[in-house]
N, C-alpha and C. Protein backbone atom coordinates (compact mmCIF):
# COMPACT_ATOMS: atom_id res chain seq x y z
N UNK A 1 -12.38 -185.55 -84.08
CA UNK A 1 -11.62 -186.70 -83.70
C UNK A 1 -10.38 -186.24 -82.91
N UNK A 2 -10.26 -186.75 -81.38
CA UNK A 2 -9.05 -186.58 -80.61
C UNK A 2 -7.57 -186.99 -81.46
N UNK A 3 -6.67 -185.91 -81.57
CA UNK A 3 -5.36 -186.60 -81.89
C UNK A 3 -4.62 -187.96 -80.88
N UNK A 4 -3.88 -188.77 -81.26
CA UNK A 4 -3.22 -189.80 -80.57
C UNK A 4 -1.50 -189.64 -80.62
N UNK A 5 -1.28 -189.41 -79.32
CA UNK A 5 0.24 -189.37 -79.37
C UNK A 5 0.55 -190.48 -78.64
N UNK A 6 1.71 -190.75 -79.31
CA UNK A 6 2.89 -191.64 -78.94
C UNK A 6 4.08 -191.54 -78.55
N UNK A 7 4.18 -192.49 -77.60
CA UNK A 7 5.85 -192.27 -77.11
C UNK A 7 6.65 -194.01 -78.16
N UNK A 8 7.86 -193.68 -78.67
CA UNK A 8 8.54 -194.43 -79.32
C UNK A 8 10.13 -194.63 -78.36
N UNK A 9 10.39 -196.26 -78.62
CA UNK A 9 11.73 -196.98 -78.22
C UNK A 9 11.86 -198.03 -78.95
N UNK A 10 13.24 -197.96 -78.80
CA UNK A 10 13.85 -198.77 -79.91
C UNK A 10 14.72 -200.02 -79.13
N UNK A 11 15.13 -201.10 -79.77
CA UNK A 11 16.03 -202.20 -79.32
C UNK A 11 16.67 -202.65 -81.12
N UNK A 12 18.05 -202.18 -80.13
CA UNK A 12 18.92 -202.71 -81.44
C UNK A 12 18.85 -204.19 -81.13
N UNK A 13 19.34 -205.17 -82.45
CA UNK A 13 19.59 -207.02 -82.35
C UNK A 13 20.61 -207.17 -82.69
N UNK A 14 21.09 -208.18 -82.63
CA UNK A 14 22.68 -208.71 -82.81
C UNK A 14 22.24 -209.41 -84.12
N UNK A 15 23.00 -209.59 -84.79
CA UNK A 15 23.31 -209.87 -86.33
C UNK A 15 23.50 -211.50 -86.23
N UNK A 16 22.82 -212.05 -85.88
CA UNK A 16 23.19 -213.66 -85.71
C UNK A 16 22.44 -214.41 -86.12
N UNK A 17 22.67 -215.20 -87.09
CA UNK A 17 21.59 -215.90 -87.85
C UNK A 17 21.06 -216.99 -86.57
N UNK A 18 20.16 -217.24 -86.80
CA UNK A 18 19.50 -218.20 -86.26
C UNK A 18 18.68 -217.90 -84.77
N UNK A 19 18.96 -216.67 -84.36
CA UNK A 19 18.57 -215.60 -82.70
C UNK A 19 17.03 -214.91 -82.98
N UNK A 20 15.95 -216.15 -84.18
CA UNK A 20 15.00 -215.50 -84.19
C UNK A 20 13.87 -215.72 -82.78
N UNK A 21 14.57 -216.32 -81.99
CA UNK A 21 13.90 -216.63 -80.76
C UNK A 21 13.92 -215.34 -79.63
N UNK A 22 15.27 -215.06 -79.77
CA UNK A 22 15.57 -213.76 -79.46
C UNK A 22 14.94 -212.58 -79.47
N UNK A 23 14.47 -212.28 -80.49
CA UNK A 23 13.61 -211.19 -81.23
C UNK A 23 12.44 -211.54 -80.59
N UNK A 24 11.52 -212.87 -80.67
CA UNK A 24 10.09 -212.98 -79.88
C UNK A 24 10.06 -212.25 -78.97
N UNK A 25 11.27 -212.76 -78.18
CA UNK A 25 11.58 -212.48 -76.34
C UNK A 25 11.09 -211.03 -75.84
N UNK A 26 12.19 -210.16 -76.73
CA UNK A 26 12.47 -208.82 -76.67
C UNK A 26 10.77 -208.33 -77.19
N UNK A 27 10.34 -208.96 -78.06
CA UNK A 27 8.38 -208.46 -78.65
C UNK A 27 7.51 -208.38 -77.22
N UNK A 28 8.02 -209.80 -77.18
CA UNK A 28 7.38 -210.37 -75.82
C UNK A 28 7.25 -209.58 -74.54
N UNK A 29 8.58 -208.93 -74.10
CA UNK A 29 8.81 -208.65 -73.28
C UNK A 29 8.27 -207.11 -73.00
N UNK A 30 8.57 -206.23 -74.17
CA UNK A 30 8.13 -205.11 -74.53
C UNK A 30 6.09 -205.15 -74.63
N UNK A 31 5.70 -206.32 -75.35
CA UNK A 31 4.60 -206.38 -75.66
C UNK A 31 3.73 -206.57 -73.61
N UNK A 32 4.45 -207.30 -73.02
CA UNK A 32 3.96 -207.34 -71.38
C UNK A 32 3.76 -206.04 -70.50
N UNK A 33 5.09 -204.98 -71.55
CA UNK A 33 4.81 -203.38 -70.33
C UNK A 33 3.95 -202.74 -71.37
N UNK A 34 3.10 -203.09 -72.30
CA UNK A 34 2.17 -202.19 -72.99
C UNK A 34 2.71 -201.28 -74.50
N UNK A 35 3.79 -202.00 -75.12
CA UNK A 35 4.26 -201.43 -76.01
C UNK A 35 4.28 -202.24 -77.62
N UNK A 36 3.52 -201.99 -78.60
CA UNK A 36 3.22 -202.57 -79.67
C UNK A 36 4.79 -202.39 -80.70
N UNK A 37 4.79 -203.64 -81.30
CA UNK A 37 6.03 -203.56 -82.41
C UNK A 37 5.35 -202.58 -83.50
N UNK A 38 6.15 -201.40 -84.10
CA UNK A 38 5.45 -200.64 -85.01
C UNK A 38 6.54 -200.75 -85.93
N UNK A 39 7.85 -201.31 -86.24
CA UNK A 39 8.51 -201.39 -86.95
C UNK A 39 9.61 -201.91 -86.47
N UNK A 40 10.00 -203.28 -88.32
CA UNK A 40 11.31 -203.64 -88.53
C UNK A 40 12.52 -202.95 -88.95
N UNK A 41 13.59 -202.70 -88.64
CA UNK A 41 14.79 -202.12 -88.99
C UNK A 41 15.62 -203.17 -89.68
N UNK A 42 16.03 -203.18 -90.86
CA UNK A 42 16.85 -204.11 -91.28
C UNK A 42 17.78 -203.58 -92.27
N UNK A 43 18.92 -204.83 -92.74
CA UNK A 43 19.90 -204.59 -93.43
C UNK A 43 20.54 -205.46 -94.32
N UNK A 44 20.50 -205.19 -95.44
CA UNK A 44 20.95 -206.58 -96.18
C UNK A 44 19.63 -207.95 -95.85
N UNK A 45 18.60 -207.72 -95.66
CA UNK A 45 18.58 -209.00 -94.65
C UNK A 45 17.63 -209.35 -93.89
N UNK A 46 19.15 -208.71 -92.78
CA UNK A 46 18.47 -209.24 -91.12
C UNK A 46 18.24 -208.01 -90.51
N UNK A 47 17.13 -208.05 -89.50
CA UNK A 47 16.73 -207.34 -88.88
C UNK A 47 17.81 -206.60 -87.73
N UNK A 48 17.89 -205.86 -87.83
CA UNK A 48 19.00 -204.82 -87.25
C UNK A 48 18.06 -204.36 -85.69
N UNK A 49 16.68 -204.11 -85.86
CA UNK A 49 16.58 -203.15 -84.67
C UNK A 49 14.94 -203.15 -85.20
N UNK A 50 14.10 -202.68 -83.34
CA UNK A 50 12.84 -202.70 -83.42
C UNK A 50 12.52 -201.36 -82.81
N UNK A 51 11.42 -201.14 -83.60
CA UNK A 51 10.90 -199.76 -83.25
C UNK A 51 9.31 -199.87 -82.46
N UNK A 52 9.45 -199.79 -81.37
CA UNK A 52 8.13 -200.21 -80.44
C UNK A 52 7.26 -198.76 -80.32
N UNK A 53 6.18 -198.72 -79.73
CA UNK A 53 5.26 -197.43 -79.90
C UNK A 53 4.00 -198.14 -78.72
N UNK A 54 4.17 -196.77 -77.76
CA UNK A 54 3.07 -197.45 -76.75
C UNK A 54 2.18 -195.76 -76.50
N UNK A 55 1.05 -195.36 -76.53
CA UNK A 55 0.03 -194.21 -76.36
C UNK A 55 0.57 -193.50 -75.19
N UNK A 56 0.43 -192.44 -75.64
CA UNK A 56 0.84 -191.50 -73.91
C UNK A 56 -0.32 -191.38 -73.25
């Protein structure tokens, strides 16, 4: 079985309740140049930051 590498980037979020539209955008936007959400960052909470992952 071939190994799979990845290249990883991140987007910090602003701490603002109610900016879950925000967050789509940034999925969205990332998800259009070929890059999958592979992780939530959070705190107390709210989501602090996304950890995206797209194949080299």
């Amino acid at each position: 079985m071939a190994e799979q590498k990845y290249v990883y980037t991140t987007h910090a979020t602003e701490a603002r309740s109610g900016k879950i539209s925000n967050i789509e955008s940034v999925i969205n936007e990332h998800a259009s140049e070929g890059w999958r959400l592979a992780e939530t960052l959070s705190r107390e909470g709210t989501t602090i930051g996304l950890v995206f992952e797209r194949e080299l």
